[in-house]
N, C-alpha and C. Protein backbone atom coordinates (compact mmCIF):
# COMPACT_ATOMS: atom_id res chain seq x y z
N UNK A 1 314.69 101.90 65.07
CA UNK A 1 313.82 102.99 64.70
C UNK A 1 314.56 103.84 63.68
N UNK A 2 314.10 104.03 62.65
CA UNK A 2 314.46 104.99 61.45
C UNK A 2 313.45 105.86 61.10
N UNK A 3 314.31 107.22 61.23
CA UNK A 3 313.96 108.61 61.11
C UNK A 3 314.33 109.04 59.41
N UNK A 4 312.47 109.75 59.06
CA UNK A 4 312.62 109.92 57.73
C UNK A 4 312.73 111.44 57.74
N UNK A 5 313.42 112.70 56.80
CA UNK A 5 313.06 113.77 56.75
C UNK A 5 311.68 114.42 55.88
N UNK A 6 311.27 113.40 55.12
CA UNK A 6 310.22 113.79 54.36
C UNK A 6 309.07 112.91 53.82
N UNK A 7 308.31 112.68 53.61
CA UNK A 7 307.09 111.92 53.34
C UNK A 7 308.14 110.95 52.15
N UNK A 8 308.91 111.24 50.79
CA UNK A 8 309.31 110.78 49.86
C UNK A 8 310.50 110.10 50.49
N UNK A 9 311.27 110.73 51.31
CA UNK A 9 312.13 110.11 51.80
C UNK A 9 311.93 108.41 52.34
N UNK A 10 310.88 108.99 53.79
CA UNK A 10 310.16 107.96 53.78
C UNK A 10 309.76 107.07 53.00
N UNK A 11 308.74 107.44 51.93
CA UNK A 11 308.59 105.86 50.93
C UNK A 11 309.48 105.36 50.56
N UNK A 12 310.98 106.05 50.06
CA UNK A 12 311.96 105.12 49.16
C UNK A 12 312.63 104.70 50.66
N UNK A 13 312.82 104.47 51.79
CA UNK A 13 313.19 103.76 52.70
C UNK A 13 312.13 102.34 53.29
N UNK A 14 311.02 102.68 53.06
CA UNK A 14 309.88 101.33 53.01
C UNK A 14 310.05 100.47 51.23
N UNK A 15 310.50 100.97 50.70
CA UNK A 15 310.63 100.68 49.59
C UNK A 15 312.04 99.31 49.11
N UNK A 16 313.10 100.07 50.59
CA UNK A 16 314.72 99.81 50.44
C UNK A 16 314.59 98.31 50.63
N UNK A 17 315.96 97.52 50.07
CA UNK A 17 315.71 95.81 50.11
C UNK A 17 316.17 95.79 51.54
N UNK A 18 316.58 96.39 52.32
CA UNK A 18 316.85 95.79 54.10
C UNK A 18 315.49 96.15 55.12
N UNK A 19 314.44 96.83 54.41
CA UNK A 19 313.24 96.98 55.22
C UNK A 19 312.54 95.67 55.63
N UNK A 20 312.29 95.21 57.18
CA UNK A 20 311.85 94.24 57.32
C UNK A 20 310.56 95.50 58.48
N UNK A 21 308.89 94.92 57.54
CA UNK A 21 307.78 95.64 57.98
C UNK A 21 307.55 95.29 59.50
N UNK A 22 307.57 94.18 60.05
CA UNK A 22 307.70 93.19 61.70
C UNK A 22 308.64 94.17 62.12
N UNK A 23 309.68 94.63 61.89
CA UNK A 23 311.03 95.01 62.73
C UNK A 23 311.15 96.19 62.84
N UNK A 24 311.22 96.79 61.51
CA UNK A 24 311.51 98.08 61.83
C UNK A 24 310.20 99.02 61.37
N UNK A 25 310.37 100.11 62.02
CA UNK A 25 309.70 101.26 62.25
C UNK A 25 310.47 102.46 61.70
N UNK A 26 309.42 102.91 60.42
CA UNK A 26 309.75 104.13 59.79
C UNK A 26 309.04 105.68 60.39
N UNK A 27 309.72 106.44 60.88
CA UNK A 27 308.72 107.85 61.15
C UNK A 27 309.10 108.86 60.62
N UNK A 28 308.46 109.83 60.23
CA UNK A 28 308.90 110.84 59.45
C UNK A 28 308.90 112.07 60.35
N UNK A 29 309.98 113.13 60.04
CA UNK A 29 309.92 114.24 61.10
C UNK A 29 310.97 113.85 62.44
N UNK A 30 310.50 114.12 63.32
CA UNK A 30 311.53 113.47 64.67
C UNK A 30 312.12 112.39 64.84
N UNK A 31 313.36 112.03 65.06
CA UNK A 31 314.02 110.52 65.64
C UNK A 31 313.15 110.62 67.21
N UNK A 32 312.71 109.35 67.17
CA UNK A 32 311.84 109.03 68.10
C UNK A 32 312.56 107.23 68.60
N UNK A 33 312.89 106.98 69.95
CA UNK A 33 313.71 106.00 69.83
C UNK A 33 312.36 104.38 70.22
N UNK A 34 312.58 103.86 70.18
CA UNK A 34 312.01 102.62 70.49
C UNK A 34 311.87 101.67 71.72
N UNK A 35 310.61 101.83 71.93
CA UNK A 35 310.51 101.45 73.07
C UNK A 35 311.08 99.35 73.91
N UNK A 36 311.11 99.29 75.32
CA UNK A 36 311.54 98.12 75.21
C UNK A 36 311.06 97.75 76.25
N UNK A 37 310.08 96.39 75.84
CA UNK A 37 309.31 95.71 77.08
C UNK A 37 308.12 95.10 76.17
N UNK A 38 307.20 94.60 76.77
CA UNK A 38 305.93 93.99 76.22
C UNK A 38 304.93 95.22 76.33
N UNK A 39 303.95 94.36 75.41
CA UNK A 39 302.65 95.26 74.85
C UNK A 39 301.82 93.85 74.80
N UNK A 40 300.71 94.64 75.36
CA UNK A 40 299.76 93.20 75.26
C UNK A 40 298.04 94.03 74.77
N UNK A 41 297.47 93.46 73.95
CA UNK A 41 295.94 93.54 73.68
C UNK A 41 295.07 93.28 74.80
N UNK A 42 294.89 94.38 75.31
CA UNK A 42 293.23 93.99 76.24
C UNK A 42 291.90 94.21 76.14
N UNK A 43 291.77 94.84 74.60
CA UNK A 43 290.94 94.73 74.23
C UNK A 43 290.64 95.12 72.70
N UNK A 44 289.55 94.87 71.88
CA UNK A 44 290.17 94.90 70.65
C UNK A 44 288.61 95.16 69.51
N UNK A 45 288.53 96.55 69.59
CA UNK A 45 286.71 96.34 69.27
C UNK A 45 287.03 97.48 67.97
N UNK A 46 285.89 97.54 67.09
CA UNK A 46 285.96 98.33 65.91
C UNK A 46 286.57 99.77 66.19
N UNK A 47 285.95 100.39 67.04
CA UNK A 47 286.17 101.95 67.36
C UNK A 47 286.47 102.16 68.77
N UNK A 48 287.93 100.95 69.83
CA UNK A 48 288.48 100.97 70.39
C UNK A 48 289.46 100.16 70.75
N UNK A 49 290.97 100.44 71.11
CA UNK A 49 291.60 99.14 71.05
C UNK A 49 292.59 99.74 72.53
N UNK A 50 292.37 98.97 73.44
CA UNK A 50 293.49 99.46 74.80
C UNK A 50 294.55 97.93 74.59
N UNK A 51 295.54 99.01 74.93
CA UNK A 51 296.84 98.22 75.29
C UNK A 51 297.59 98.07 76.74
N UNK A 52 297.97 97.35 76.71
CA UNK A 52 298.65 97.11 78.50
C UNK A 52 300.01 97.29 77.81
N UNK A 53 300.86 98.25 78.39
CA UNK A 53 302.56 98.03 77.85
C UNK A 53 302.88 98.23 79.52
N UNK A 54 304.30 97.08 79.10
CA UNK A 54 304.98 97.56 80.69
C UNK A 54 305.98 97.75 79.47
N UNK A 55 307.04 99.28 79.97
CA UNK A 55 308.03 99.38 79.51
C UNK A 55 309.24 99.31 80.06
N UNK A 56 310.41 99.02 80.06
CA UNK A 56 311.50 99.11 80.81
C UNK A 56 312.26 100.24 80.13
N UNK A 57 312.12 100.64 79.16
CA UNK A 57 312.75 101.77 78.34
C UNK A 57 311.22 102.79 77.79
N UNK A 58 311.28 104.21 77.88
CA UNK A 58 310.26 104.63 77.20
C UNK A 58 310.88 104.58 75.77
N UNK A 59 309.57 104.97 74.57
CA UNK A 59 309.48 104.99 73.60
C UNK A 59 308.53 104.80 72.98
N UNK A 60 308.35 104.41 71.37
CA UNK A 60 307.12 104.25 70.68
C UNK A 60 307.24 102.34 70.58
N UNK A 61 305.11 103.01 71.01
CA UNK A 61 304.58 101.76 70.62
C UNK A 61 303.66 101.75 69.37
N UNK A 62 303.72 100.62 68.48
CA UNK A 62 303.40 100.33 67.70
C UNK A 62 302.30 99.92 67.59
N UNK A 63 301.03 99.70 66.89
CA UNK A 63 299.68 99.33 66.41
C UNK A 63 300.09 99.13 65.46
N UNK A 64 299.73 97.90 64.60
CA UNK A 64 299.74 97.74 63.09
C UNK A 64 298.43 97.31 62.83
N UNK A 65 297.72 99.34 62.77
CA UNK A 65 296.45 99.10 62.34
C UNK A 65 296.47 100.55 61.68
N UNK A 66 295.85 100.71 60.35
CA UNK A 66 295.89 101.94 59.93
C UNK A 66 295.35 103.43 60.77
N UNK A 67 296.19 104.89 60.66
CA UNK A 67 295.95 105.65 61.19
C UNK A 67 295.20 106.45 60.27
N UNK A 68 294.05 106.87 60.68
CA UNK A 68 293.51 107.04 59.92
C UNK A 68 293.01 108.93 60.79
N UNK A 69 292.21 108.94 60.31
CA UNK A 69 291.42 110.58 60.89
C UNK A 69 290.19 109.76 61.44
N UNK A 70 290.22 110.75 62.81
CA UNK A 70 289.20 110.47 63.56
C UNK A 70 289.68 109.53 64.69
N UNK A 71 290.90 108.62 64.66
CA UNK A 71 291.84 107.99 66.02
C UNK A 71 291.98 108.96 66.84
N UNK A 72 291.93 108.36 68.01
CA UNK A 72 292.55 109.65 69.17
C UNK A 72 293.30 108.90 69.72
N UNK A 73 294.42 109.26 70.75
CA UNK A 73 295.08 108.10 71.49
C UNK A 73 295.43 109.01 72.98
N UNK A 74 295.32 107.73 74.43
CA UNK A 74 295.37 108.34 75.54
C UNK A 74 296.45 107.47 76.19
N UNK A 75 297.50 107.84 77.07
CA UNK A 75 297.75 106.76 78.41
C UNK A 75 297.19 107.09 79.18
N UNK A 76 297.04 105.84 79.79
CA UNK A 76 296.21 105.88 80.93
C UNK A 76 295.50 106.83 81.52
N UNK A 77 294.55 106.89 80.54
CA UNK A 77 293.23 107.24 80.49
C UNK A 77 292.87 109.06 80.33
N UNK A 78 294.05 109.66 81.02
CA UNK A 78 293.60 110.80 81.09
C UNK A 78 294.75 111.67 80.50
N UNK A 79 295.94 111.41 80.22
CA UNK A 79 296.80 111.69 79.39
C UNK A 79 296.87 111.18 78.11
N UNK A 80 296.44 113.17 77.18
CA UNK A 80 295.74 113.10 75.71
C UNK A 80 297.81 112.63 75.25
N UNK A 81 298.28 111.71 74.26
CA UNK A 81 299.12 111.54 73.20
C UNK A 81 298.98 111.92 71.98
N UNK A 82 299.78 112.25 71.59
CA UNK A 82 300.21 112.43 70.13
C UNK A 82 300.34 111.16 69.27
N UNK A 83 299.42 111.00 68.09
CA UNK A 83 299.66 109.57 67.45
C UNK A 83 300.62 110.38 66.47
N UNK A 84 301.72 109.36 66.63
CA UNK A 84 302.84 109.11 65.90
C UNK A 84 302.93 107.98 64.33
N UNK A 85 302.65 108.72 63.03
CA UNK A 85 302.38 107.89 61.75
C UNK A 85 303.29 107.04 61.28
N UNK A 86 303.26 105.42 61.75
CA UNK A 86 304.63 105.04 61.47
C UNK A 86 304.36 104.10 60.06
N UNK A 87 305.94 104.11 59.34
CA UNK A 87 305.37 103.03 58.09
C UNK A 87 304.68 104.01 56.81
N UNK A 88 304.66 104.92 57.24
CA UNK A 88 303.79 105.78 56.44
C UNK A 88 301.84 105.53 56.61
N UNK A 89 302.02 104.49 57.44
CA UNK A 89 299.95 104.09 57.29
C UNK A 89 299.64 103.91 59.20
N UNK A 90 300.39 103.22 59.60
CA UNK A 90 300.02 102.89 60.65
C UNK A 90 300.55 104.17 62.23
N UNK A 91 299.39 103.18 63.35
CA UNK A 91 299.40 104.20 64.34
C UNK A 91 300.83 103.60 65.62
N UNK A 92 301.61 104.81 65.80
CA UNK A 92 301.84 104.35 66.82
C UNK A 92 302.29 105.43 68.21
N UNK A 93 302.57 105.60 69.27
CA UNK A 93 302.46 106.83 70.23
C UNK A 93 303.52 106.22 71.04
N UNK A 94 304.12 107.80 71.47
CA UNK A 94 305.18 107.58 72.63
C UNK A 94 304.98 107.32 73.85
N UNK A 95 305.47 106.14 74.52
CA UNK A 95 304.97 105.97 75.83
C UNK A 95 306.06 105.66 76.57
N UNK A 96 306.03 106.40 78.07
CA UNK A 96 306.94 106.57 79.26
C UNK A 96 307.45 105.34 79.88
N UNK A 97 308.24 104.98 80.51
CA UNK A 97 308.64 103.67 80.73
C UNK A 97 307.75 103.45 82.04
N UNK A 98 307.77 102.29 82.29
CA UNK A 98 306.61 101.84 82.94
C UNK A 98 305.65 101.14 82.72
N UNK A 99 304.32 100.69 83.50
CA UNK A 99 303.00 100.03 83.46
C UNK A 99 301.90 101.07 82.52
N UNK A 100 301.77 100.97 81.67
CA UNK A 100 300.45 101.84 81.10
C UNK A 100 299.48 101.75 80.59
N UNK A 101 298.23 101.96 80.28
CA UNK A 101 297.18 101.69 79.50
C UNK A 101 297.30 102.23 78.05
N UNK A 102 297.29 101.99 77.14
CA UNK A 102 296.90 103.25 76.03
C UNK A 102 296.01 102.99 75.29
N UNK A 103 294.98 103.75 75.06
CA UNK A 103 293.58 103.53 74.80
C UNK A 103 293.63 104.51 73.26
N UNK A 104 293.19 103.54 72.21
CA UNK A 104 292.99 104.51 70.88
C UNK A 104 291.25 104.22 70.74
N UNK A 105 290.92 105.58 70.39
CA UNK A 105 289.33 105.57 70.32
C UNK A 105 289.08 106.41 68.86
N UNK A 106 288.12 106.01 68.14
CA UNK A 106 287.63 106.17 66.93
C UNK A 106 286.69 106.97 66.77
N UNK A 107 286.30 108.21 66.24
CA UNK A 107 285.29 108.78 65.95
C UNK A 107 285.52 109.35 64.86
N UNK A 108 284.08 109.24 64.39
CA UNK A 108 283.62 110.05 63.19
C UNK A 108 284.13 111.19 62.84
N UNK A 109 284.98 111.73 61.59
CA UNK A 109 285.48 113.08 61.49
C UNK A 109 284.22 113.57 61.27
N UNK A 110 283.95 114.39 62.59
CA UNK A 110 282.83 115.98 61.49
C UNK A 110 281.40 115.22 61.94
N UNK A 111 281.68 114.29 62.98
CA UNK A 111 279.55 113.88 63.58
C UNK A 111 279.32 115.18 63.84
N UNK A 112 280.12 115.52 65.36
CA UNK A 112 279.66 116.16 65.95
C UNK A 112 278.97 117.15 65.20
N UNK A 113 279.70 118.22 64.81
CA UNK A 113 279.21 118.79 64.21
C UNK A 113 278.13 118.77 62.98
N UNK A 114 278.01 117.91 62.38
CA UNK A 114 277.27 117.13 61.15
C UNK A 114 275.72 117.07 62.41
N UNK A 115 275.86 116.28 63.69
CA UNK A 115 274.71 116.74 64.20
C UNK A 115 274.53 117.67 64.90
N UNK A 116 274.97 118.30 65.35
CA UNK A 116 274.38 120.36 65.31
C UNK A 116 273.97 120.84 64.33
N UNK A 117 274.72 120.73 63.34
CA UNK A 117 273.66 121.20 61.88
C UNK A 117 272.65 120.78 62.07
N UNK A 118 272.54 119.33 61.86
CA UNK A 118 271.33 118.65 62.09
C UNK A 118 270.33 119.02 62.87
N UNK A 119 270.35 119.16 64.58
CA UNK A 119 269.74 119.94 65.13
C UNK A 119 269.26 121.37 64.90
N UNK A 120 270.12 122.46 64.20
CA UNK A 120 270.04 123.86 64.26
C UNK A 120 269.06 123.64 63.12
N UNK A 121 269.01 122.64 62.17
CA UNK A 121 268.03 122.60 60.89
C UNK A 121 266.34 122.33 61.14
N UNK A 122 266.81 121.51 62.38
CA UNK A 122 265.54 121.37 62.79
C UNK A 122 264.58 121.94 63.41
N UNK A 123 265.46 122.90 64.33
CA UNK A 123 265.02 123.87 65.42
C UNK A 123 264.29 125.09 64.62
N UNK A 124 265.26 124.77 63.44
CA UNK A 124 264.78 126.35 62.22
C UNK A 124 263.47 125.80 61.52
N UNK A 125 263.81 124.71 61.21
CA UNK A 125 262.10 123.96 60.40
C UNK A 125 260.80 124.13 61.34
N UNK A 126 261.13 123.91 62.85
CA UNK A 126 260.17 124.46 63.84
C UNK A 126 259.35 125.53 63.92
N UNK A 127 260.78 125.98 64.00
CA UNK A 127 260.07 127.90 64.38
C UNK A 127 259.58 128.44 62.91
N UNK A 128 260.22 128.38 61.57
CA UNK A 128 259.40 128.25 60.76
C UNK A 128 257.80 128.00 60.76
N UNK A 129 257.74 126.69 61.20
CA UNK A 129 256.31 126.29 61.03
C UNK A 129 255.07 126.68 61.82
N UNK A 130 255.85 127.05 63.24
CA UNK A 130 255.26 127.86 64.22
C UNK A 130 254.62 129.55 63.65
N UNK A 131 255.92 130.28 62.96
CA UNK A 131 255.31 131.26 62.15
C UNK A 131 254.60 131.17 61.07
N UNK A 132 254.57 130.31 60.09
CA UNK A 132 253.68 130.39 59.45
C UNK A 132 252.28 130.05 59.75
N UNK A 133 251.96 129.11 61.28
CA UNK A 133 250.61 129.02 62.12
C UNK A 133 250.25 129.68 62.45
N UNK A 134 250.80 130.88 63.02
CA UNK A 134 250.67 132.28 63.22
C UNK A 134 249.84 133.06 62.24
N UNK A 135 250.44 132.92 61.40
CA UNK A 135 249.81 133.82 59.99
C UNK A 135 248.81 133.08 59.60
N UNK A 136 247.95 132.06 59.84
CA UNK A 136 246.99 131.72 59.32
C UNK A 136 245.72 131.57 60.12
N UNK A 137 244.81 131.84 59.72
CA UNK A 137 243.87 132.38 60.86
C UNK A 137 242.53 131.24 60.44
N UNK A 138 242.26 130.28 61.36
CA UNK A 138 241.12 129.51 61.03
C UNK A 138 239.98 129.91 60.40
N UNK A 139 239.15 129.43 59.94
CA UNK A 139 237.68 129.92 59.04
C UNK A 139 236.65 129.19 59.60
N UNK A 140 236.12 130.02 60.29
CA UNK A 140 234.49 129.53 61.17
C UNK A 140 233.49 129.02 59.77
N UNK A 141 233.72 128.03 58.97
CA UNK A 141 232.54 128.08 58.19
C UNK A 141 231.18 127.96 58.38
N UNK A 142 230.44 128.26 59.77
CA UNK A 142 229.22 128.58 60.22
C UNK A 142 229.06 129.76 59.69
N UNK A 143 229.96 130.37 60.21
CA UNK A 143 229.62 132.42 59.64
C UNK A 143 229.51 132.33 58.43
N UNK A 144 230.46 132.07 58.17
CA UNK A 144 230.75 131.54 55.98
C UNK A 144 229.13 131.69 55.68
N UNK A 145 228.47 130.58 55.78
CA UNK A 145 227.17 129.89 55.62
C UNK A 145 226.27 131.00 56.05
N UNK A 146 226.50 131.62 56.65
CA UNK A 146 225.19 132.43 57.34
C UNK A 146 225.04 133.74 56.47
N UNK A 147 226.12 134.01 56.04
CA UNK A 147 226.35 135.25 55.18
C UNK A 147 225.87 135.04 53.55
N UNK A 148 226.00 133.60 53.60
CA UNK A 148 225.72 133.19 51.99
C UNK A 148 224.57 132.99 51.89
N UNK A 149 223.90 132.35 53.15
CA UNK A 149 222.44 132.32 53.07
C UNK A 149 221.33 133.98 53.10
N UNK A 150 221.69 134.89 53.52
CA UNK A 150 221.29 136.12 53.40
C UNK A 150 220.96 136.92 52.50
């Protein structure tokens, strides 16, 4: 595990002729040590990927899948992690020694909210339309007719 102090630092060390991308692990910010034991795929879907790690040493585990915005990452299940940017692109998180799950889940930056707008736009187009029904008052054209005929 190699500890970068700065984003630039970082690149010219992914850059260096002894970088092997399989082996080693670049992070920027904290020395973070490396974890030791298996990691296994148990599942593997667009906008979720759980891992089984047994560790005998804690440390970081690796994904070599881009980290992007909108990843979240959990162990076992209910303990929120910190994704850790390794490589400069990819995801990876610190995990305790032991049996664990770690579950990365994908969402949309900005749905949520993108649909509340959505909703609050609509709720307003409503009541809008409700007031302007209000203000308009039907026309009996019987009376109309009766007045014209007179």
């Amino acid at each position: 595990m190699i500890g970068a102090t700065d984003e630039r630092a970082l690149l010219r060390q992914l850059q260096a002729p002894g970088f092997q991308p399989g082996r080693d692990a670049l992070v920027e910010g904290a020395r973070v040590s490396a974890g030791r034991g298996t990691v296994h795929v148990a599942r593997d879907e667009p906008e979720r990927v759980d891992l089984r790690v047994d560790l005998a040493k804690s440390g970081l585990v690796v994904l070599n899948d881009s980290l992007r915005d909108g990843w979240s990452v959990r162990v076992d299940g209910t303990r929120r992690a910190a994704p850790v940017r390794v490589n400069s692109v990819v995801r990876g998180v610190t995990v305790p020694a032991g049996r664990h799950t770690v579950t990365w889940v994908y969402r949309v930056p900005g749905l949520r909210l993108s649909l509340l707008v959505a909703a609050l736009a609509l709720l307003a187009a409503g009541a809008w339309l409700m007031v302007l029904r209000g203000y308009t008052r039907p026309v009996d054209l019987r009376r109309d007719q009766s007045r014209a005929g007179s």
